[in-house]
N, C-alpha and C. Protein backbone atom coordinates (compact mmCIF):
# COMPACT_ATOMS: atom_id res chain seq x y z
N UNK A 1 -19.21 -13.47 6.95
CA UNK A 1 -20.19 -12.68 7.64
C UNK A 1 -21.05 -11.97 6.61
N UNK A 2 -21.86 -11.97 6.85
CA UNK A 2 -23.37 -11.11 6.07
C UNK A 2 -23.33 -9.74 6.68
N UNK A 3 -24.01 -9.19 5.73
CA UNK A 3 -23.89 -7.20 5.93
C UNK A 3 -24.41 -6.67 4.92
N UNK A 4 -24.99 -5.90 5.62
CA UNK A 4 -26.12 -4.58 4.15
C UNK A 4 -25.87 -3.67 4.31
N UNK A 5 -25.36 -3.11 3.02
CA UNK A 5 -24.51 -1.68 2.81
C UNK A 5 -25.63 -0.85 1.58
N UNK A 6 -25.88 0.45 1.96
CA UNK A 6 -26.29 1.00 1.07
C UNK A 6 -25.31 1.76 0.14
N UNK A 7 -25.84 2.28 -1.57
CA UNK A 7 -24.28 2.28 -1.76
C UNK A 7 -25.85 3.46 -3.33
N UNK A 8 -24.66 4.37 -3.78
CA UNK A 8 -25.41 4.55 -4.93
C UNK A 8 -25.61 4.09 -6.00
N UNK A 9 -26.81 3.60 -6.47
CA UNK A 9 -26.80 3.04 -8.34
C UNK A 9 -25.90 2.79 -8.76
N UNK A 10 -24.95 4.21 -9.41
CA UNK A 10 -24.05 4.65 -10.20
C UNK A 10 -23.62 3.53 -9.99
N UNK A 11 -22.88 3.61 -8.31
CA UNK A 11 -21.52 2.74 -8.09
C UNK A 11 -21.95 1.31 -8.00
N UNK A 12 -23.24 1.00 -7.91
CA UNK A 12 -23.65 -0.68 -7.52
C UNK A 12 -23.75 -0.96 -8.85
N UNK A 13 -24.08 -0.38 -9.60
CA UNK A 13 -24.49 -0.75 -11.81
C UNK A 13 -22.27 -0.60 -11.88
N UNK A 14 -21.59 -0.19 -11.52
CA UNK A 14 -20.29 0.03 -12.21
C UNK A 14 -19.22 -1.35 -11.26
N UNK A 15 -19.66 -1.21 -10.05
CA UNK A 15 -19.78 -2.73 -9.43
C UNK A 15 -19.86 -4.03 -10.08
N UNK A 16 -20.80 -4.04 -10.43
CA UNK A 16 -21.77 -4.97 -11.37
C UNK A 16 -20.94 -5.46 -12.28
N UNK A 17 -20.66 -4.08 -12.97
CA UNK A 17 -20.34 -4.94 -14.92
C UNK A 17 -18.67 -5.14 -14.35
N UNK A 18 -17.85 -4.49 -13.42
CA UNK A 18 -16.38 -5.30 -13.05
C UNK A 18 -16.41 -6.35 -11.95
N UNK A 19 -17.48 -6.29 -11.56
CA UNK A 19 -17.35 -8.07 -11.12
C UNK A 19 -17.26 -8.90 -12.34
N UNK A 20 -18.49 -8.85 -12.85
CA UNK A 20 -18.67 -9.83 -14.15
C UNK A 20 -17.78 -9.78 -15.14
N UNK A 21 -16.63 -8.76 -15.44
CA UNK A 21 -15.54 -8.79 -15.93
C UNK A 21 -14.47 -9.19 -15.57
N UNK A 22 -14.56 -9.57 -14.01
CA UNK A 22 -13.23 -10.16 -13.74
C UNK A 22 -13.59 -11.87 -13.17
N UNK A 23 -14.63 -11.83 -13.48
CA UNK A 23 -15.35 -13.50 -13.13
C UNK A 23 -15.62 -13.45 -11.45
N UNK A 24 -16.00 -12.76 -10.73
CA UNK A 24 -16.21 -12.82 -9.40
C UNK A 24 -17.37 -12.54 -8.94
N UNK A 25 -17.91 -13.01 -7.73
CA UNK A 25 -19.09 -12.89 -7.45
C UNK A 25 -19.21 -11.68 -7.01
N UNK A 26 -20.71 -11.17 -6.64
CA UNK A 26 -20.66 -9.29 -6.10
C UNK A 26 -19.83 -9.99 -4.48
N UNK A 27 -20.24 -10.88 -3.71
CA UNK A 27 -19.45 -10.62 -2.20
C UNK A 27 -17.55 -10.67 -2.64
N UNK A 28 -17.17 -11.47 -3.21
CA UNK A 28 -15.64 -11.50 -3.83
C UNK A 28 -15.15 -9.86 -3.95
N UNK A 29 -16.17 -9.06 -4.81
CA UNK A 29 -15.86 -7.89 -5.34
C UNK A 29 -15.79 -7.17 -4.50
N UNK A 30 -16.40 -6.86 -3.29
CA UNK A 30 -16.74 -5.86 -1.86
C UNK A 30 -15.81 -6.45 -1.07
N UNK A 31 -15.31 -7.84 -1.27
CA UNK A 31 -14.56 -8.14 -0.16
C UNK A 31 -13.06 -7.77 -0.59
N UNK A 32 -12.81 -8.06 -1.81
CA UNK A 32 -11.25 -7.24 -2.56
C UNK A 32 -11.21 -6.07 -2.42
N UNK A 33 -12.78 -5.42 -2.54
CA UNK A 33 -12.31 -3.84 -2.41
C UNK A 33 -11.99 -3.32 -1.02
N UNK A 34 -12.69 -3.53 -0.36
CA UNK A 34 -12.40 -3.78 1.53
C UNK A 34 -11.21 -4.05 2.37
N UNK A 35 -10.42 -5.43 1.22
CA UNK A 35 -8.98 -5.59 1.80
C UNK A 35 -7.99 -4.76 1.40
N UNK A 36 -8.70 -4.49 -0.17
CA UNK A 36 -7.24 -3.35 -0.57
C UNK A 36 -7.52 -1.99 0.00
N UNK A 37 -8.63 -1.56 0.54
CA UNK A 37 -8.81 -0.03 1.27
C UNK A 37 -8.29 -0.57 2.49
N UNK A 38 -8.86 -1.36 3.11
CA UNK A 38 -7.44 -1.67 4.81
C UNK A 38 -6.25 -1.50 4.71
N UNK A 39 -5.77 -2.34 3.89
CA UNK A 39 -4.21 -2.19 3.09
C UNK A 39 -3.44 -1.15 3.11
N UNK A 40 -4.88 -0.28 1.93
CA UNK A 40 -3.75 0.91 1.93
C UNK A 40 -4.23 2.11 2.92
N UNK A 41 -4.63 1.87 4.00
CA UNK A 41 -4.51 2.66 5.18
C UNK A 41 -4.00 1.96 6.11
N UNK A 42 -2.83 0.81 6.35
CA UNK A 42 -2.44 0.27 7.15
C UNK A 42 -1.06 1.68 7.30
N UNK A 43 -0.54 1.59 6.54
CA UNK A 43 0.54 2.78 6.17
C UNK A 43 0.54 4.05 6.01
N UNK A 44 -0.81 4.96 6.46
CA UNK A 44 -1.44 5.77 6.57
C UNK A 44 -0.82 6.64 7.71
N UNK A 45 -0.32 7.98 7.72
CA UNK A 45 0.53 8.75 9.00
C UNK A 45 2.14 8.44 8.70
N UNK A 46 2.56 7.25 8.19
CA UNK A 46 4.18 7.23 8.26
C UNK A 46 4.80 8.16 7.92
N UNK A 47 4.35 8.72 6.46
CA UNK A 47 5.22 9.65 6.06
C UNK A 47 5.11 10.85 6.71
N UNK A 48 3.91 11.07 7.78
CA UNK A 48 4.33 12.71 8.80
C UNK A 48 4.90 12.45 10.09
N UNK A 49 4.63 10.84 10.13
CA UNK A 49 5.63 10.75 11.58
C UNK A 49 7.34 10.48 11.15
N UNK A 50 7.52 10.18 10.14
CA UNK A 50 8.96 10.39 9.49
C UNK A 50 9.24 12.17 9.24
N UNK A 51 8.91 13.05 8.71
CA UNK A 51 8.34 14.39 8.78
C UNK A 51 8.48 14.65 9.88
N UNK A 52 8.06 14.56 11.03
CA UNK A 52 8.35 15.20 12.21
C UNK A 52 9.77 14.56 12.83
N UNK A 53 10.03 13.79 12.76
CA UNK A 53 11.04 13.12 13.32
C UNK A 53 12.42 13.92 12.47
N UNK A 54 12.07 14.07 11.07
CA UNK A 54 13.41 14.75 10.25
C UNK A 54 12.98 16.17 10.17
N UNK A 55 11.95 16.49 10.13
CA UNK A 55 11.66 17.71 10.51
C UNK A 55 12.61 18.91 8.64
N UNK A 56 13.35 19.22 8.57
CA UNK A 56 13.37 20.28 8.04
C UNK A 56 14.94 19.75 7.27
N UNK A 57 15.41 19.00 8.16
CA UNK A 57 16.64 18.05 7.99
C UNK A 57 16.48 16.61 7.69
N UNK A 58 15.68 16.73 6.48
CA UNK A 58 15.97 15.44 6.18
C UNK A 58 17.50 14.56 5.59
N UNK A 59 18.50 15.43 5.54
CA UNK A 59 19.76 14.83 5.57
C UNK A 59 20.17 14.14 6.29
N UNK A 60 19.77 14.26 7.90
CA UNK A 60 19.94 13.73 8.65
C UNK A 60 19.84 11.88 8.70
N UNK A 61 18.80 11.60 7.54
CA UNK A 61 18.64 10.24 7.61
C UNK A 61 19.15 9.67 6.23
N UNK A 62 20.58 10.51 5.97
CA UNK A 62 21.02 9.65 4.76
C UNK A 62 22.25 8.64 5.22
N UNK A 63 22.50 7.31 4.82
CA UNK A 63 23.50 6.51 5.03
C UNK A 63 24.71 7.21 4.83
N UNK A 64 25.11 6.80 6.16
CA UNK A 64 27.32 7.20 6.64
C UNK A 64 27.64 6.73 5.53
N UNK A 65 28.37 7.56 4.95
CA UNK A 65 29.19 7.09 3.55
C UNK A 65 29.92 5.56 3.34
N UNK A 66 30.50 5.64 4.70
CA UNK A 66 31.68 4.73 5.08
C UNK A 66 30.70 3.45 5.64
N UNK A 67 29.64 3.38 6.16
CA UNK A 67 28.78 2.29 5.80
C UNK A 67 28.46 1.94 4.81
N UNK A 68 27.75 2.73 3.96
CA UNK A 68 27.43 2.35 2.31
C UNK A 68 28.71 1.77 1.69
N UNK A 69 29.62 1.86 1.99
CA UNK A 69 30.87 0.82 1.53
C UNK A 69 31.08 0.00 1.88
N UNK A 70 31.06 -0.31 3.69
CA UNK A 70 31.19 -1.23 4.22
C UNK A 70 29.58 -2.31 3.62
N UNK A 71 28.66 -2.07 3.66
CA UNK A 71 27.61 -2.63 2.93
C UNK A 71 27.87 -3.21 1.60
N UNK A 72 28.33 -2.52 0.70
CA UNK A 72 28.71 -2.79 -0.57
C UNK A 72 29.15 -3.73 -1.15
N UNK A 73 30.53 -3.66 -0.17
CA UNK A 73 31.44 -4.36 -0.23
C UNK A 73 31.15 -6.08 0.26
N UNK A 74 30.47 -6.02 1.72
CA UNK A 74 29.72 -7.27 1.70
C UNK A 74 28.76 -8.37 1.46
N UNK A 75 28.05 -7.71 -0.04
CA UNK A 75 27.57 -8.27 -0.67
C UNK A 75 28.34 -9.61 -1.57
N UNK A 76 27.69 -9.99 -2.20
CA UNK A 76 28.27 -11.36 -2.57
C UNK A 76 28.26 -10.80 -4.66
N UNK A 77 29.25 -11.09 -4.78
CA UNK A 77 30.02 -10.45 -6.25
C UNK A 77 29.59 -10.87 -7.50
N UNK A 78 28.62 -12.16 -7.13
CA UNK A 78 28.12 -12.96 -8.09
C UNK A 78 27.22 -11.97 -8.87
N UNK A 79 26.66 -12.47 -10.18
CA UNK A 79 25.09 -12.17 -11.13
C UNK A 79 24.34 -12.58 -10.35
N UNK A 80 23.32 -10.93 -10.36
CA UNK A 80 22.24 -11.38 -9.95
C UNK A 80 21.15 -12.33 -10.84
């Protein structure tokens, strides 16, 4: 898809010389930067809806001892 973005100098000249440093065209460059800003707001809120949920007690969400053994233990003994 086609799209016109206005954007400042600064950042369209600093654009510029790391496209051409990483061998990519300017749409390649807007479109990497675009997927990795989606990305990293896909995960955006977790850590206050975990926060509210543990609230003040975050102990509350540490592994039963006696699981962490039972876990342990059923792993496979080999090198990793």
């Amino acid at each position: 898809m086609k799209t016109a973005i206005s954007i400042p100098d600064e950042i369209f000249e600093q654009a510029e010389r790391l496209a051409k440093s990483r061998g990519w065209s300017r749409s390649e460059l807007y479109a990497n930067a675009v997927s990795a800003f989606v990305n990293s707001e896909r995960f955006l809120g977790v850590r206050e809806t975990l926060d509210a949920v543990y609230g003040d007690h975050a102990d509350d969400s540490a592994l039963d001892p006696l699981l962490a053994t039972a876990q342990a233990r059923s792993l496979a003994q080999g090198k990793w």
